[in-house]
Protein backbone atom coordinates (compact mmCIF):
# COMPACT_ATOMS: atom_id res chain seq x y z
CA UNK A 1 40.84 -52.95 -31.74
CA UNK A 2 42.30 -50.19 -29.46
CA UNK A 3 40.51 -50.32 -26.41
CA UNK A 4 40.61 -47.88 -23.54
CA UNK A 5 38.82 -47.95 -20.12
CA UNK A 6 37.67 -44.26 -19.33
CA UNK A 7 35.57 -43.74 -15.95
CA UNK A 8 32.84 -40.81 -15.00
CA UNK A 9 32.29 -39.85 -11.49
CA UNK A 10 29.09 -38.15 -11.11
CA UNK A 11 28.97 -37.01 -7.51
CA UNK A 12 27.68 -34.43 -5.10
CA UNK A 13 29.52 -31.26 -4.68
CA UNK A 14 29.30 -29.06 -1.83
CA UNK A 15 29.97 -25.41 -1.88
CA UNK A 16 31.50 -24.04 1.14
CA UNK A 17 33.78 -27.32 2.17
CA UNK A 18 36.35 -29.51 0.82
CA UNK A 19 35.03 -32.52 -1.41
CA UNK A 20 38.59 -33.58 -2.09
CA UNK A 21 38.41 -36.83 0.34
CA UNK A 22 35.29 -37.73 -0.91
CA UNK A 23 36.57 -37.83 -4.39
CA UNK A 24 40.00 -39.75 -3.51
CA UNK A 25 37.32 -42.21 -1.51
CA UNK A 26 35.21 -42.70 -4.48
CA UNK A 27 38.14 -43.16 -6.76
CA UNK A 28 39.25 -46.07 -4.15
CA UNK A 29 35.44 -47.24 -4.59
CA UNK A 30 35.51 -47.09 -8.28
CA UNK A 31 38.72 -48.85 -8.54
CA UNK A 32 37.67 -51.69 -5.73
CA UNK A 33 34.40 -52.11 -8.09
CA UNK A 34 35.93 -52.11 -11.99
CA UNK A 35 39.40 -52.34 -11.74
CA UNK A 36 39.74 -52.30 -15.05
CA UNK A 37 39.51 -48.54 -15.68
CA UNK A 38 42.74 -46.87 -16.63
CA UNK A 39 41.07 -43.36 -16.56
CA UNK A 40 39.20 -41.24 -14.12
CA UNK A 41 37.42 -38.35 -15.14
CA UNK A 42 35.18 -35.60 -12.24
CA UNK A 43 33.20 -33.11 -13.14
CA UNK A 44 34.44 -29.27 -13.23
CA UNK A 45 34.85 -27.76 -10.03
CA UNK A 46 34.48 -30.88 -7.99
CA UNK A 47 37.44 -30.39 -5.11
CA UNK A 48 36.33 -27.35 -3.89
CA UNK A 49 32.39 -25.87 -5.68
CA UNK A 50 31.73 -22.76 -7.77
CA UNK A 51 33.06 -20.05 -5.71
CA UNK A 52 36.36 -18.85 -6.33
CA UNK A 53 37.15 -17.31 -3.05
CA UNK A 54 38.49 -20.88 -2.37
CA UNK A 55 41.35 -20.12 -5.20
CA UNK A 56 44.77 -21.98 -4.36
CA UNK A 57 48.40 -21.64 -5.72
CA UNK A 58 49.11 -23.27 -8.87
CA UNK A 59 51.17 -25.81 -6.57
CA UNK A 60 49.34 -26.94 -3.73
CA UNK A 61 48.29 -29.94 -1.25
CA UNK A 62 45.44 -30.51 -2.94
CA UNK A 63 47.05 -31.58 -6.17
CA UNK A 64 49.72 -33.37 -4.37
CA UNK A 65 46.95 -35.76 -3.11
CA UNK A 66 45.70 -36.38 -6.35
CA UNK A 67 49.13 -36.93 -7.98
CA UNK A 68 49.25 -39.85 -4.88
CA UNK A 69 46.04 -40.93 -5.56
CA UNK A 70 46.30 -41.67 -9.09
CA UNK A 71 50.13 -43.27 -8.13
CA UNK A 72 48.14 -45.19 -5.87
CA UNK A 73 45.52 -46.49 -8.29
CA UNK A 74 47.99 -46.66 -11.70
CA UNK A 75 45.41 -44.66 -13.52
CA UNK A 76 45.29 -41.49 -15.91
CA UNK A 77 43.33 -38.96 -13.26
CA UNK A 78 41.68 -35.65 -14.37
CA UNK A 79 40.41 -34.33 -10.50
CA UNK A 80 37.85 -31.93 -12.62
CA UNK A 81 39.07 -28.66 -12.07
CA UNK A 82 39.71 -26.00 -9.51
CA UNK A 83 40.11 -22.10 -9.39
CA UNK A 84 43.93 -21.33 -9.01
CA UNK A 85 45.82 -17.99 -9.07
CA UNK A 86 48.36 -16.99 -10.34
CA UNK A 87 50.93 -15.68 -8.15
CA UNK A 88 51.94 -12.93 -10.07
CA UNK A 89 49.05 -11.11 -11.61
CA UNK A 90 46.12 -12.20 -8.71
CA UNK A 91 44.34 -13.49 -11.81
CA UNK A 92 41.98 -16.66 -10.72
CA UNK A 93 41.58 -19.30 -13.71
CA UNK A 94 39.26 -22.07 -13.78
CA UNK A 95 42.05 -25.08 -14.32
CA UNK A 96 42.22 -28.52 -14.90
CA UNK A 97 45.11 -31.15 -14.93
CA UNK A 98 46.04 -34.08 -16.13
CA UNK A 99 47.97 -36.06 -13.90
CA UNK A 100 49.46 -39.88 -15.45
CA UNK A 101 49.93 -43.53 -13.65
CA UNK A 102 52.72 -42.34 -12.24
CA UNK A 103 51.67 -39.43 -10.76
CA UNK A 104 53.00 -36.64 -12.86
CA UNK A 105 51.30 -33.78 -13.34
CA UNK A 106 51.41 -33.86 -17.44
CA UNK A 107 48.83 -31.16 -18.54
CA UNK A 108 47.84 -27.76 -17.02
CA UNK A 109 44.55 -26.36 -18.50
CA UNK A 110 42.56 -23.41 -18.04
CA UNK A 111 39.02 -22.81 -19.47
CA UNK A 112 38.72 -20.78 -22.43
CA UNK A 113 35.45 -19.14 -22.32
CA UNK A 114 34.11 -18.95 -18.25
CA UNK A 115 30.51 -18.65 -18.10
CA UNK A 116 30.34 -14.65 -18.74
CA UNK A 117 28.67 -12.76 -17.49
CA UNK A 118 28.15 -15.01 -14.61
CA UNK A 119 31.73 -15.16 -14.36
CA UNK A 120 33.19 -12.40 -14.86
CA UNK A 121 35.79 -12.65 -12.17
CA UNK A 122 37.61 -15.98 -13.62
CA UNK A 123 40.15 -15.02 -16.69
CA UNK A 124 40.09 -16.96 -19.67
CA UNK A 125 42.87 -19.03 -20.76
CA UNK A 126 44.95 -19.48 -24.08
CA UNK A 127 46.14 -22.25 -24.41
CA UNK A 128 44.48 -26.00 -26.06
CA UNK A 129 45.41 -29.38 -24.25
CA UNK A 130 46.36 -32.35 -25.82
CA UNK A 131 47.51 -35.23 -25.04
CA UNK A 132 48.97 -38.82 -25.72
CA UNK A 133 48.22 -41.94 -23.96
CA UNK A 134 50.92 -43.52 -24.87
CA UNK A 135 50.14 -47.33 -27.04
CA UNK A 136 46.57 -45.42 -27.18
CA UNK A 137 45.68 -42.24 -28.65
CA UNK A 138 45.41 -38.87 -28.27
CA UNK A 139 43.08 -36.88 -25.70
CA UNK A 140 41.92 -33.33 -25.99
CA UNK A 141 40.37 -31.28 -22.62
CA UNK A 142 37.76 -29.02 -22.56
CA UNK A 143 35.60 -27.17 -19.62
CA UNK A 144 31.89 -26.94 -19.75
CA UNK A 145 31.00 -24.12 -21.76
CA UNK A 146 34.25 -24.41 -23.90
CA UNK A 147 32.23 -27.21 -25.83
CA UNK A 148 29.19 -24.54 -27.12
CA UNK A 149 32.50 -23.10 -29.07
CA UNK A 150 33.07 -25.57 -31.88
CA UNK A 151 36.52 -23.61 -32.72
CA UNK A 152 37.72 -25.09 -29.47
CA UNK A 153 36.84 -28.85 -30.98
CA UNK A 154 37.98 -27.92 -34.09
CA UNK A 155 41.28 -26.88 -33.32
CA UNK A 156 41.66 -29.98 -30.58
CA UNK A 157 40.95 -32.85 -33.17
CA UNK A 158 42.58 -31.13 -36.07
CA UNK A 159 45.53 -31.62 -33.99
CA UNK A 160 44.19 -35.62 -33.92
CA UNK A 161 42.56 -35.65 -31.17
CA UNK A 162 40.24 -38.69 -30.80
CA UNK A 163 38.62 -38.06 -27.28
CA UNK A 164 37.20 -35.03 -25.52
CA UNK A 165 36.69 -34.88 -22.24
CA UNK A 166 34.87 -32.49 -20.74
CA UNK A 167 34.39 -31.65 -17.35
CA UNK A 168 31.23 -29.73 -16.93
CA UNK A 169 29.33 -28.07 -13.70
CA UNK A 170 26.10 -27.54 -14.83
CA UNK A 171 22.81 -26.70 -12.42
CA UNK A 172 21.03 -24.58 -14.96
CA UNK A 173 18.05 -25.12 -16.72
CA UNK A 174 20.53 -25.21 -20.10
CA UNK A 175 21.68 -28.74 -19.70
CA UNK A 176 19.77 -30.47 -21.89
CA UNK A 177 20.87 -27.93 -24.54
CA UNK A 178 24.56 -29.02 -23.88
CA UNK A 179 23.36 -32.86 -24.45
CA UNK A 180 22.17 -32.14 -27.49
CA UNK A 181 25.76 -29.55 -28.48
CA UNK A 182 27.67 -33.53 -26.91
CA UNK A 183 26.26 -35.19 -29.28
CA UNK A 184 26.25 -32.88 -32.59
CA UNK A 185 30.08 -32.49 -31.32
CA UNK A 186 31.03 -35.82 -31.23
CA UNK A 187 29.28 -36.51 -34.87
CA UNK A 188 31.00 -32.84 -36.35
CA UNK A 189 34.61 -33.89 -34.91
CA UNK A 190 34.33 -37.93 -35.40
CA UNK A 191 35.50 -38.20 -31.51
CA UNK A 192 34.40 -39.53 -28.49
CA UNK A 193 33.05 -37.23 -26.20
CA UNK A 194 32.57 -37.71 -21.83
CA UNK A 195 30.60 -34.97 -20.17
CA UNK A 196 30.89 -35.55 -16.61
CA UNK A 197 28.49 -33.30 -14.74
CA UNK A 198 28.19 -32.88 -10.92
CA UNK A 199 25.19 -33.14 -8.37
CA UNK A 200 24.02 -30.26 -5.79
CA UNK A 201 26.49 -27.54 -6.06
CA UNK A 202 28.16 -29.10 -9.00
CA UNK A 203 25.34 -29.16 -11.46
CA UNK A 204 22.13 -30.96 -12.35
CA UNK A 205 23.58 -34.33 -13.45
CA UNK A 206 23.01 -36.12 -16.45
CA UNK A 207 26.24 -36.84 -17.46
CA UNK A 208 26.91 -37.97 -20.98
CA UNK A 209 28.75 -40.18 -22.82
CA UNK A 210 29.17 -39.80 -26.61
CA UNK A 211 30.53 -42.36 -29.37
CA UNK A 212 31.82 -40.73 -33.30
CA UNK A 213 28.38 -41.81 -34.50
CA UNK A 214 26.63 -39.34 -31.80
CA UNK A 215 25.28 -42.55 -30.20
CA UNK A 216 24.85 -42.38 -26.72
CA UNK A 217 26.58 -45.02 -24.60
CA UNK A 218 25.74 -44.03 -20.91
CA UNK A 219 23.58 -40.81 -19.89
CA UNK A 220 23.18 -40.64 -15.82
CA UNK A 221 20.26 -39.11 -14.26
CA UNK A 222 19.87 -37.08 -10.93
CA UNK A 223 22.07 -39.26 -8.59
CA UNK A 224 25.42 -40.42 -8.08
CA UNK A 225 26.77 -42.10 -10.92
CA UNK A 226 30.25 -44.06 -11.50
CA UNK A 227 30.31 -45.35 -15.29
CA UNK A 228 33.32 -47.50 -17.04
CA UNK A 229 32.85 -46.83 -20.30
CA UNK A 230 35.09 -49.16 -22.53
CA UNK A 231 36.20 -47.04 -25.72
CA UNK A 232 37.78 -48.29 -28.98
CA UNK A 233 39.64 -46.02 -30.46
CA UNK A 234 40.20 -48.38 -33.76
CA UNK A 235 36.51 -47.38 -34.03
CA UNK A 236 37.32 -43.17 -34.15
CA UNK A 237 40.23 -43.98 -36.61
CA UNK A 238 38.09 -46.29 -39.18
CA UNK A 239 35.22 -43.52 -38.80
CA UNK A 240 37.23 -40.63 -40.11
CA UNK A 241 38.71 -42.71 -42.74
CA UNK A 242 35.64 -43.83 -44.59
CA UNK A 243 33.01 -41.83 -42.79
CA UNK A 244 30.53 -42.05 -40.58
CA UNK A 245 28.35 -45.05 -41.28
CA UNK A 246 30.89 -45.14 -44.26
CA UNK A 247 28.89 -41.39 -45.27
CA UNK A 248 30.58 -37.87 -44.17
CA UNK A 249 33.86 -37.94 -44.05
CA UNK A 250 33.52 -34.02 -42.20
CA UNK A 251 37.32 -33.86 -41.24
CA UNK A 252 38.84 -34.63 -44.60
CA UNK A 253 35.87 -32.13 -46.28
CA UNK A 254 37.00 -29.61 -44.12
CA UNK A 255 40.75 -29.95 -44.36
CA UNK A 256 40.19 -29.76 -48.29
CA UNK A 257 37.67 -26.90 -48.14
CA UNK A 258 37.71 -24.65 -51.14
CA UNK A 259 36.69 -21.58 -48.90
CA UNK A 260 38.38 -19.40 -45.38
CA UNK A 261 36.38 -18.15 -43.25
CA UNK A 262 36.44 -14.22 -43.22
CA UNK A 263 34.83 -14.06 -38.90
CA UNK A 264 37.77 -15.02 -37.91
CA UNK A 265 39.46 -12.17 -39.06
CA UNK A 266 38.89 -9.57 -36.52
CA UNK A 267 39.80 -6.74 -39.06
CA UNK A 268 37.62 -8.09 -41.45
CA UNK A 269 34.22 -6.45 -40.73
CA UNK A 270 32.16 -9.81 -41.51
CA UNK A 271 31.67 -9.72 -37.80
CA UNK A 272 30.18 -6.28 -37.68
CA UNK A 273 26.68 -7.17 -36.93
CA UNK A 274 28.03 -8.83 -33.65
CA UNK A 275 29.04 -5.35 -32.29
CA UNK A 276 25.10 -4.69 -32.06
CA UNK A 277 24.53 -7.04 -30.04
CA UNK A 278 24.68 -5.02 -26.59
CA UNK A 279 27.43 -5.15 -23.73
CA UNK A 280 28.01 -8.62 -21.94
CA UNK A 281 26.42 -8.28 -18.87
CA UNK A 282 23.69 -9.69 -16.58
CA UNK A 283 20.01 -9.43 -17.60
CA UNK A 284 17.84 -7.44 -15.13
CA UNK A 285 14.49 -7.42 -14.42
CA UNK A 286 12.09 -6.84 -16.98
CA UNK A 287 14.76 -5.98 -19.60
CA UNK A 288 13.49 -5.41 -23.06
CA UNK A 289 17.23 -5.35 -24.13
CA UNK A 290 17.42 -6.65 -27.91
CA UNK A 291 13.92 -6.36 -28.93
CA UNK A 292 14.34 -2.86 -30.65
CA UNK A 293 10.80 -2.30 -31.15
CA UNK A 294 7.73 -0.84 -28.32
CA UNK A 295 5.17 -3.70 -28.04
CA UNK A 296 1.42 -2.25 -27.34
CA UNK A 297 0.27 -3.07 -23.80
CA UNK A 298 -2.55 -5.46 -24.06
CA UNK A 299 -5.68 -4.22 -21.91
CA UNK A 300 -6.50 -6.09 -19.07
CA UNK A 301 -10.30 -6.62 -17.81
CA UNK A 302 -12.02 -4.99 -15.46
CA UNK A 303 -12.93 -8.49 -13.68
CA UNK A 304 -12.01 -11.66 -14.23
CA UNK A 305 -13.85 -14.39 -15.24
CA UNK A 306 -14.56 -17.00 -13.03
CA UNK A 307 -15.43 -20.89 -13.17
CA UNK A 308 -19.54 -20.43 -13.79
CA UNK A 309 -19.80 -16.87 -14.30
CA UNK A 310 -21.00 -16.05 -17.31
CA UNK A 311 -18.83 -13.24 -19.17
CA UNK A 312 -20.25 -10.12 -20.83
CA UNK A 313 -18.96 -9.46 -23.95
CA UNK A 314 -17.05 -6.69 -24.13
CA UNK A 315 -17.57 -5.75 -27.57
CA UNK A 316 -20.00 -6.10 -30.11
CA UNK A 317 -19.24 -8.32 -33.31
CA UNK A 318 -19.49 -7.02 -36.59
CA UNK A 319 -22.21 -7.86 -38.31
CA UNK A 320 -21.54 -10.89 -41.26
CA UNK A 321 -21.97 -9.38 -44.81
CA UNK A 322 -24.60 -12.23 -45.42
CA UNK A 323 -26.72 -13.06 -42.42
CA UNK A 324 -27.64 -16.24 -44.33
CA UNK A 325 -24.22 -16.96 -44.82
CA UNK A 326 -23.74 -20.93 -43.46
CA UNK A 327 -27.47 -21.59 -42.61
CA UNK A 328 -28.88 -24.71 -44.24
CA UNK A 329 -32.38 -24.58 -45.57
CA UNK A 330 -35.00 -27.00 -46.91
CA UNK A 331 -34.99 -27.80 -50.39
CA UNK A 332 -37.90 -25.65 -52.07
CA UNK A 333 -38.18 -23.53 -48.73
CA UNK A 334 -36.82 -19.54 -49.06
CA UNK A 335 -35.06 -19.10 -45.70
CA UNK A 336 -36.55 -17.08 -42.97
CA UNK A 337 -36.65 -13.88 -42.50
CA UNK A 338 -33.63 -12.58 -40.62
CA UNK A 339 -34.05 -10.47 -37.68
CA UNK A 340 -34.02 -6.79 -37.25
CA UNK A 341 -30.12 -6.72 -37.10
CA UNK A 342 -28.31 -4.52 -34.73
CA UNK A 343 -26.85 -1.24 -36.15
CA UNK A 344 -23.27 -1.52 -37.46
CA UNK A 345 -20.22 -0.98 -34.83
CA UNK A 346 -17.13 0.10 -35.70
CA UNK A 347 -14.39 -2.77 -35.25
CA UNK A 348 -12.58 -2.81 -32.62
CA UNK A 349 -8.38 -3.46 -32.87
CA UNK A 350 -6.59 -5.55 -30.67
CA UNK A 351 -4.44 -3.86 -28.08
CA UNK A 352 -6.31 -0.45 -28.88
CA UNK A 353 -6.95 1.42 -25.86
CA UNK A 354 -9.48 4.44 -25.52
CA UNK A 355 -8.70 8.16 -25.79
CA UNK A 356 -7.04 10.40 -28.73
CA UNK A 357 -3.72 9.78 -27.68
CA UNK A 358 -0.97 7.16 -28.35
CA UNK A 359 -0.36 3.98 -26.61
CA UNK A 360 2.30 2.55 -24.93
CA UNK A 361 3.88 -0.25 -23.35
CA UNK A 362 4.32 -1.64 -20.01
């Protein structure tokens, strides 16, 4: 057995101050309560909230009291991330590090895919982070919306990666859509996956944690959360040796795949249809973007029909071919006679308005 003691902080983020001493004094909480953890995970964003007019140096104060902090406490310490810019360009990139027991600053890493259109401002990074814990195994990072990019996963545990962490700010109504992408991850890519969400500014909660078998081993709900999660990383190593539940064995399948994959040549053309897809932007109200076709307008009564009030039909129904048709009768008895039936209307189509001339839509 290879176990490892990995901690999520789940905790409220506020937008236009600091939340940098409240993280160092839950990380002295955390460590007071289980100190046992060797490694502290926040959510993305956490120091400082979602707006990046708060954007600091790469080298700052801030990460010189986390690099103290995790001296402090002799554990692996990923602060979430923050929006830092780079001196020479003005470019702002969402970035996380990785600091060790000793305080280092080991890992610099800046999301690959921000949340675009919604942030279009933040520039998208390059390069993959992994890892080693040393006597352990090897960790891969990843930032919120990273994760709905398998490539990202692929390429971090093809490199033998073993556990994803993933720092997420999440206060959309997509989050339980990003469960469900934590735990088909974690079963695709035979890794452990933490998805530490924040509160308030930071995101809707539920933070996640994921085992190789997509089990789920903690989930938090809407408040504050600190969870020591005790990993074995024997576990992840066994798994992608015989399979999961000794079944798929989706990493060896894929390294001795009898195909390529033509999308990921961008000269290709496979990815034409893509190109049809419209710009990257914002929706606006009442788009119709994508739907390509003019739905009828559906007319709308003159009154509407309350509780009580009986409606008037509005149309007539045609009459049925049989008027007998589905009345039972006495044996031996011819059926009565039907009544004087009202003349014949012509049927009426749905969404059909009057006049000559064409419809259209709202």
């Amino acid at each position: 057995m290879t176990p490892f003691a990995i901690a999520g902080v789940q905790m409220y983020v506020n937008a236009l101050e600091s939340n940098v001493d409240g993280m160092i004094h839950r990380l002295d909480i955390l460590m007071a309560r289980f100190p046992w953890t060797q490694m502290v995970l926040f959510s993305e964003l956490a120091p400082f909230g979602p707006l990046d007019r708060f954007a600091l140096p790469p080298e700052n104060e801030t990460l010189e009291k986390f690099q103290a902090a995790a001296r402090k406490h002799r554990v692996w310490l990923i602060p979430g991330s923050m929006f830092l810019k780079n001196p020479e360009d003005g470019r702002v990139y969402n970035t996380a590090v990785v600091i060790n027991p000793e305080g280092e600053i080991i890992r610099r890493y800046a999301k690959m895919f921000p949340f675009r259109p919604y942030e279009s401002g933040i520039a998208a990074g390059t390069e993959f982070c992994v890892f080693d814990v040393p006597e352990v195994g090897r960790f891969g990072l990843s930032i919120c919306y990273d994760i709905w990019f398998p490539e990202t996963t692929r390429q971090l545990t093809s490199q033998g990666v073993e556990i994803l962490l993933n720092p997420v700010l999440t206060g959309t109504t997509d989050r339980d859509a990003e469960l469900a992408i934590a735990r088909a991850t974690a079963a695709q890519f035979q890794c452990y996956v933490f998805a530490v969400n924040g509160l308030g500014a930071g995101g809707v909660g539920k933070s996640l944690v994921v085992d190789p078998t997509s089990m789920v081993l903690h989930q938090s709900a809407g408040q504050e959360d600190m969870f020591p999660i005790e990993v074995d990383l024997s576990m992840v190593r066994r798994q992608r040796e015989t399979g999961m539940k000794g079944l798929g064995q989706v990493l060896k399948s894929f390294r001795d795949r009898s195909t390529d994959f033509s999308v990921y040549d961008r000269n290709s053309g496979t990815d034409a249809y893509l190109n049809t897809l419209g710009p990257l932007e914002v929706p606006q109200q009442g788009s119709r973007a994508g739907l390509h076709v003019d739905v009828p307008a559906q007319r709308v009564p003159d009154a509407p029909i309350f509780k009580g009030q009986e409606a008037t039909p509005s149309f007539v129904h045609e009459p049925l071919p049989n008027p007998t048709a589905g009345t039972a009768t006495a044996e031996g008895h011819p059926p009565a006679a039907p009544a004087a039936a009202s003349p014949p209307v012509s049927p009426v189509k749905t969404g059909a308005s009057g006049g000559s001339g064409p419809t259209h839509s709202g």
